[in-house]
C-alpha atoms as a PDB file:
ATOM      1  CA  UNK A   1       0.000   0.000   0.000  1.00  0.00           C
ATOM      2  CA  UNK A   2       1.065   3.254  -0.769  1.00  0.00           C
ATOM      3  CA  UNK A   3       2.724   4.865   2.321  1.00  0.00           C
ATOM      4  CA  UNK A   4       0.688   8.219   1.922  1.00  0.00           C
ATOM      5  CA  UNK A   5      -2.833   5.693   2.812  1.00  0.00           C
ATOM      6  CA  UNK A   6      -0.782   4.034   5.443  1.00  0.00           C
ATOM      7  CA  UNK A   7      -0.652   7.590   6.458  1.00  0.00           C
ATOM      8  CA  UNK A   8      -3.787   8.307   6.452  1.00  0.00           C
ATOM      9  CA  UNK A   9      -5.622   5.144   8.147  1.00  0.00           C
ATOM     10  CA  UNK A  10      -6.395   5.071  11.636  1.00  0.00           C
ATOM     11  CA  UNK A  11      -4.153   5.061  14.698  1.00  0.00           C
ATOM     12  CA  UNK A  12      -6.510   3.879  16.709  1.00  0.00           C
ATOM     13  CA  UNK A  13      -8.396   0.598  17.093  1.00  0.00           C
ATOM     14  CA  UNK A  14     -11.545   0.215  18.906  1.00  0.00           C
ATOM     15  CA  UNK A  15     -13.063  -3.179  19.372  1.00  0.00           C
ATOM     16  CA  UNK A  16     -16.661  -4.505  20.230  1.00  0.00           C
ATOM     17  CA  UNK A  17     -16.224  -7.212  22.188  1.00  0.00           C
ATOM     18  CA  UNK A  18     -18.753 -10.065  21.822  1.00  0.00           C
ATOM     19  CA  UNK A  19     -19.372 -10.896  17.842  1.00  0.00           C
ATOM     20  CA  UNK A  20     -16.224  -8.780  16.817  1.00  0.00           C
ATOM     21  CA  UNK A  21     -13.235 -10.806  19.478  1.00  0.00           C
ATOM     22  CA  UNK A  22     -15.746 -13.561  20.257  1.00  0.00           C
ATOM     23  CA  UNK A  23     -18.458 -15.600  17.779  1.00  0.00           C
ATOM     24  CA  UNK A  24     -21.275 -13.627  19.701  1.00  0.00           C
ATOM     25  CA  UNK A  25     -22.096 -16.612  21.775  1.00  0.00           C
ATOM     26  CA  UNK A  26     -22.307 -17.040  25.641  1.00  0.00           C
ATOM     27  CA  UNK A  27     -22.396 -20.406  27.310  1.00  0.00           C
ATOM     28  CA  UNK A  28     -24.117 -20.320  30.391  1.00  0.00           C
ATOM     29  CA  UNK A  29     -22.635 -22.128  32.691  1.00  0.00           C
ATOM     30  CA  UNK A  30     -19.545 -21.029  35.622  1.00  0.00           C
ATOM     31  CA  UNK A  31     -17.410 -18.616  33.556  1.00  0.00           C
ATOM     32  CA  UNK A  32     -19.166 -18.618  30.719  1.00  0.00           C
ATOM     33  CA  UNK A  33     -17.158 -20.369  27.662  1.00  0.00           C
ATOM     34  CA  UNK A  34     -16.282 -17.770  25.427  1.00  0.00           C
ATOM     35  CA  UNK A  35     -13.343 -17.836  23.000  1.00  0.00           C
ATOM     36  CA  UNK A  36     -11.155 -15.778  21.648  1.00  0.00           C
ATOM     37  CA  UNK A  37      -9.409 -16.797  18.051  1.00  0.00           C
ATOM     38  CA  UNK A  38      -5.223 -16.774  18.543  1.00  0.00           C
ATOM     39  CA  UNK A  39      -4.657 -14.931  15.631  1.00  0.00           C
ATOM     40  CA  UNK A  40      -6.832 -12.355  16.140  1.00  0.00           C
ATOM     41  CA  UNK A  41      -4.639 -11.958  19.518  1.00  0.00           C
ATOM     42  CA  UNK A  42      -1.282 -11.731  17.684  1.00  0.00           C
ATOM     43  CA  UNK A  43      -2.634  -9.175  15.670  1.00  0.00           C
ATOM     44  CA  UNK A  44      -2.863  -7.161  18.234  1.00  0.00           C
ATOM     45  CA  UNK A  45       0.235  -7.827  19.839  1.00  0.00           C
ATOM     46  CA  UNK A  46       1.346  -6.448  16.114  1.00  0.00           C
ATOM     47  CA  UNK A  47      -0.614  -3.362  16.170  1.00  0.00           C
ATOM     48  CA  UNK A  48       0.754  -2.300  19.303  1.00  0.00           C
ATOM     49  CA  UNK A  49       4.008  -3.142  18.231  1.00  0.00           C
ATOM     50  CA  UNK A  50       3.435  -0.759  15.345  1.00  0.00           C
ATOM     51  CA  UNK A  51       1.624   1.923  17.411  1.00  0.00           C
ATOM     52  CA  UNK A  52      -1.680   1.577  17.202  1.00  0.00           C
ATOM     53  CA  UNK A  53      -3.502   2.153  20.201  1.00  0.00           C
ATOM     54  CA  UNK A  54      -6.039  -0.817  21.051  1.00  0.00           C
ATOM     55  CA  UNK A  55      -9.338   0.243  23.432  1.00  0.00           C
ATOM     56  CA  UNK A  56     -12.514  -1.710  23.535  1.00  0.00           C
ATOM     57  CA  UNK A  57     -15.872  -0.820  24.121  1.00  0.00           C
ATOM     58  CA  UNK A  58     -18.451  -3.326  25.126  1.00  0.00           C
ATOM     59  CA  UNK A  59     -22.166  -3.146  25.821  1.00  0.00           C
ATOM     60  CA  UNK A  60     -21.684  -6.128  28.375  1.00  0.00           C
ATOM     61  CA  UNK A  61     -20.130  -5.611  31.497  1.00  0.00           C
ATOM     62  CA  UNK A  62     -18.864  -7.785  34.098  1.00  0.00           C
ATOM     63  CA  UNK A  63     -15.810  -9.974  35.220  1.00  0.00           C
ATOM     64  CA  UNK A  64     -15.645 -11.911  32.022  1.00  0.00           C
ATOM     65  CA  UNK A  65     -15.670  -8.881  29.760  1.00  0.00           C
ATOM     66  CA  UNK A  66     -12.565  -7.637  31.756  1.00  0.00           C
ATOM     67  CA  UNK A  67     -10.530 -10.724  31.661  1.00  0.00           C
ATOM     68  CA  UNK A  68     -11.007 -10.594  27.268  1.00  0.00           C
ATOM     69  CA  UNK A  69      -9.905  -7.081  27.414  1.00  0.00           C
ATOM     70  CA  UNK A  70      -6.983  -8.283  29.768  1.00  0.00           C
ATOM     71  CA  UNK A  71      -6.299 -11.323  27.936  1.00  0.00           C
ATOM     72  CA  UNK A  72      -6.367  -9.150  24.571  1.00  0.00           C
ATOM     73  CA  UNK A  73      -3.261  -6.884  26.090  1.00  0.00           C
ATOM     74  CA  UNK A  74      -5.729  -4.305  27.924  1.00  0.00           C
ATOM     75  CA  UNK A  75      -6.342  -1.030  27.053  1.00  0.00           C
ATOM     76  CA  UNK A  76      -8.804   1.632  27.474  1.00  0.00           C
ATOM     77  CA  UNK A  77     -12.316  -0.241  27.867  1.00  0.00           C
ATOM     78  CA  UNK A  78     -15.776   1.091  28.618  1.00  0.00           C
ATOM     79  CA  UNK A  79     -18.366  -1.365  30.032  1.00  0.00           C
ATOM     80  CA  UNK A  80     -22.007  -1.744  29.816  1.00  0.00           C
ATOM     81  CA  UNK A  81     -21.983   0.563  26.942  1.00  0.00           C
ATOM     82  CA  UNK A  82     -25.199   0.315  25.097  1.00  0.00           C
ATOM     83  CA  UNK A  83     -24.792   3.866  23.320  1.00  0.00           C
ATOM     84  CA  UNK A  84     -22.652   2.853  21.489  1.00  0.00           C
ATOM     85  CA  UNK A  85     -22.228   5.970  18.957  1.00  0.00           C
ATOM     86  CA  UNK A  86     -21.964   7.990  23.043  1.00  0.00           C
ATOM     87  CA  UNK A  87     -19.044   5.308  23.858  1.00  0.00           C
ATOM     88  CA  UNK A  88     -16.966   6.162  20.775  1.00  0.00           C
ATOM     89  CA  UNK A  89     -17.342   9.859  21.274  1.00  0.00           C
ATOM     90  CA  UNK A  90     -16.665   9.428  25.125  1.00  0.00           C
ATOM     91  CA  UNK A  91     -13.287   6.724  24.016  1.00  0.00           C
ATOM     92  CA  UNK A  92     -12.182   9.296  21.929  1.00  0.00           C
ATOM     93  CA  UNK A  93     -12.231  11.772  24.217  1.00  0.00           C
ATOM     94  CA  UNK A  94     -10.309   9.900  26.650  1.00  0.00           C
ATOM     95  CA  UNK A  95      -7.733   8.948  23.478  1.00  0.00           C
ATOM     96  CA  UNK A  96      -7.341  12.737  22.524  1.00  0.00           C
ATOM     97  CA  UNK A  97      -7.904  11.690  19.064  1.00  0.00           C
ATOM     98  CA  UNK A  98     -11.158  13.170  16.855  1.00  0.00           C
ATOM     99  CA  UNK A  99     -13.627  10.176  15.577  1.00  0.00           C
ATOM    100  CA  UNK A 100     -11.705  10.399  12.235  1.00  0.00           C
ATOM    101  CA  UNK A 101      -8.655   9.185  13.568  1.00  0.00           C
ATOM    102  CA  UNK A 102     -10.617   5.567  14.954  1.00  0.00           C
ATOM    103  CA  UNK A 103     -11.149   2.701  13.101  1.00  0.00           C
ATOM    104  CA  UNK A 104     -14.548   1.045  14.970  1.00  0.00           C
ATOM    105  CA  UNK A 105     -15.127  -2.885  14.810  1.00  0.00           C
ATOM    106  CA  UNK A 106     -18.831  -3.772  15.457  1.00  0.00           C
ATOM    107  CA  UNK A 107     -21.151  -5.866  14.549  1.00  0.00           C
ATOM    108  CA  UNK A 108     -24.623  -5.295  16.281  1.00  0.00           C
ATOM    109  CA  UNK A 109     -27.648  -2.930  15.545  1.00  0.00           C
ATOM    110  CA  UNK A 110     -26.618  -0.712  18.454  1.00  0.00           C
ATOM    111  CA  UNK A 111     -23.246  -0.450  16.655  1.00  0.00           C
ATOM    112  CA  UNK A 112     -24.457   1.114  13.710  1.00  0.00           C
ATOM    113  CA  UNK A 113     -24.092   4.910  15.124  1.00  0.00           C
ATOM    114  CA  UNK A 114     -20.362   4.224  16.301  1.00  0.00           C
ATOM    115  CA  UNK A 115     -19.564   2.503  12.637  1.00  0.00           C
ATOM    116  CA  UNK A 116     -20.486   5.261  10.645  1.00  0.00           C
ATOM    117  CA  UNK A 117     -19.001   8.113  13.099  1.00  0.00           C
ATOM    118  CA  UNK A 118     -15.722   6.442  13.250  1.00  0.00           C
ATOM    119  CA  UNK A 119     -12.929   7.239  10.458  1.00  0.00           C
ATOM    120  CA  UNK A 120     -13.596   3.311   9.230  1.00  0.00           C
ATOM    121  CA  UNK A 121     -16.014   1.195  10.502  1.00  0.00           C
ATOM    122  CA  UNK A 122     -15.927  -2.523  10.093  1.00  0.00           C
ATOM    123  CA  UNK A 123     -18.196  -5.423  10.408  1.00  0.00           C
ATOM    124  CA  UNK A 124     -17.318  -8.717  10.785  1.00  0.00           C
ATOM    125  CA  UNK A 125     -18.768 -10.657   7.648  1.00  0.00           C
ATOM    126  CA  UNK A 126     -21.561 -12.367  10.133  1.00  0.00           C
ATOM    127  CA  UNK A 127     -22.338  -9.069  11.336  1.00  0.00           C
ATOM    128  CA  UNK A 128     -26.313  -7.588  11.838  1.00  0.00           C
ATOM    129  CA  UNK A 129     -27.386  -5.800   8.575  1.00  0.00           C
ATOM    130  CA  UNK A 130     -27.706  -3.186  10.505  1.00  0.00           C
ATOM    131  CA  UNK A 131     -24.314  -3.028  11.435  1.00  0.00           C
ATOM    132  CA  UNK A 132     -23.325  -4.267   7.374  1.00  0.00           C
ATOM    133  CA  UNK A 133     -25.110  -1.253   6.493  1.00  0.00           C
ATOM    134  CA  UNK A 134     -23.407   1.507   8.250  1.00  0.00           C
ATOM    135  CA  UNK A 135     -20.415   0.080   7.929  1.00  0.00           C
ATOM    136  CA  UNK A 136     -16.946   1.311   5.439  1.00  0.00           C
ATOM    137  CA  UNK A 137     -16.007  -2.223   4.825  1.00  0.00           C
ATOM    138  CA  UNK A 138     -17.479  -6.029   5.548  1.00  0.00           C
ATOM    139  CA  UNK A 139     -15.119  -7.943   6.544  1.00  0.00           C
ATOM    140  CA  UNK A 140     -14.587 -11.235   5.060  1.00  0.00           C
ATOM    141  CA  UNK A 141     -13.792 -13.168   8.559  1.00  0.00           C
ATOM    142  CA  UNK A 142     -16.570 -13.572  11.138  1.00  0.00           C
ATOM    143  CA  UNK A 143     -16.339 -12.563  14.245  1.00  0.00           C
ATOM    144  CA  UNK A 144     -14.125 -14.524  16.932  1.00  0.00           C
ATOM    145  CA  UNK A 145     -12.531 -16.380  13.720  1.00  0.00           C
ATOM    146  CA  UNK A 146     -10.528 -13.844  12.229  1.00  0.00           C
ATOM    147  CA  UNK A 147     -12.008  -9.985  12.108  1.00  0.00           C
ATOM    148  CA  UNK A 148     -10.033  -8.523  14.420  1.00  0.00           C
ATOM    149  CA  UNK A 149      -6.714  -9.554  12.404  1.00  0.00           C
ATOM    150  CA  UNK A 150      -8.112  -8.509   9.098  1.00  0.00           C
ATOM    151  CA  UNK A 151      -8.780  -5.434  11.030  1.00  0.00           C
ATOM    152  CA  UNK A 152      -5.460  -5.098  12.018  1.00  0.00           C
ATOM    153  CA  UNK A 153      -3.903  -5.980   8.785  1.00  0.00           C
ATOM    154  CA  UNK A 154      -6.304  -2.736   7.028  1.00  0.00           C
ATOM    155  CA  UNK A 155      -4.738  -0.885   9.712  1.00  0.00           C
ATOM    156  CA  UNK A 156      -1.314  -1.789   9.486  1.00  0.00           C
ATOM    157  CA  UNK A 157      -1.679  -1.358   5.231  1.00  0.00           C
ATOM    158  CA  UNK A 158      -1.206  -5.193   4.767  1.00  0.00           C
ATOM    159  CA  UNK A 159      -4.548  -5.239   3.097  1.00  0.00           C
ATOM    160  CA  UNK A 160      -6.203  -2.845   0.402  1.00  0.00           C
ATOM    161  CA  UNK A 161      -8.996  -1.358   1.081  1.00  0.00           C
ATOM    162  CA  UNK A 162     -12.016  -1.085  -1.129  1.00  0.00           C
ATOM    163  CA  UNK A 163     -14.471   1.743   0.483  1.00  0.00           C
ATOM    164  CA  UNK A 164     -18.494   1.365   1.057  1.00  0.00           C
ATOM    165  CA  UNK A 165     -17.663  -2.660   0.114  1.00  0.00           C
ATOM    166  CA  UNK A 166     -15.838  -5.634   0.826  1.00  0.00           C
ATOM    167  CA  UNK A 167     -11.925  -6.163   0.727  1.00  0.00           C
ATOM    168  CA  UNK A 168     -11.230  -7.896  -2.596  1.00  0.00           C
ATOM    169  CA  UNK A 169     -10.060 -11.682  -2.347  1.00  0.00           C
ATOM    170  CA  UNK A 170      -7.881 -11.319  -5.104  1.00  0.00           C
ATOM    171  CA  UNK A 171      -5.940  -8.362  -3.554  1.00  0.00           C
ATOM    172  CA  UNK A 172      -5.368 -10.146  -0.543  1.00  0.00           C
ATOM    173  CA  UNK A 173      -2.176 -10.285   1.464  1.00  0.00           C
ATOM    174  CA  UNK A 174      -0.753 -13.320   1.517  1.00  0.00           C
ATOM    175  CA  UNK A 175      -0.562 -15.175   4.979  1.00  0.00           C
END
């Protein structure tokens, strides 16, 4: 990628938390049994390795939403967020960095406002319509499997981006 859009992508990653670093499902028994994907967490040991500032911002809240964010390298996290469009304004001010400067990973209805006020929104490719819809790009990964390192990979200029779409399979990286 041309180091001018390098330049001009996001410095800042903000991450849903269930559906975008997990599959969106909850088991209900002691502790729950969600997962998170391992190369979606070495992505993000190489985005903060390259300076991109990781923060998370969940609409759950609780002791097994803090141990993702801790087991994803922490970061700046707001809980029980249900505004979620509010929680990307209120992360950002926290970040000292304007709404353009954030790249937003969601994939719920109630993520739709933060998707399109964030400099690139993504949705996982399993993602709400909703969410599709106000999105930049659809991922081609699901959440939990993937999104968060194709994320990262946008970010980090790995992968071309093709606005108001999908990345194109043929322009791929290789991994």
């Amino acid at each position: 990628m041309k180091e001018e859009m390098k330049r001009d992508l996001p410095k800042v990653l903000v991450l849903d938390v269930d559906g975008v670093l997990t599959d969106g499902t909850v088991g209900m028994g002691p502790g729950g049994d969600r997962r998170l994907h391992l190369r979606d967490l070495d992505a993000l040991t190489r985005a903060r390795e390259a300076g991109i500032r990781i923060a998370f911002l969940s609409g759950e809240s609780g002791e097994e939403v803090g141990w993702i964010v801790q087991r994803c390298g922490g970061g700046e996290a707001l809980f029980g967020t249900k505004d979620k469009g509010r929680g990307l304004a209120e992360l950002a001010a926290k970040l000292d960095v304007s709404a353009a400067g954030i790249c937003y990973v969601g994939d719920a209805p109630r993520d739709a406002e933060a998707l399109k006020s964030a400099g690139l929104g993504l949705a996982p490719s399993d993602a709400d319509g909703k969410a599709k819809a106000a999105a930049s790009v659809v991922l081609d990964s699901p959440g939990g499997r993937g999104a968060v390192a194709e994320a990262v990979e946008i970010l980090m200029g790995e992968r071309p981006v093709r606005r108001a779409g999908t990345i194109s399979p043929e322009k791929r990286a290789p991994r």
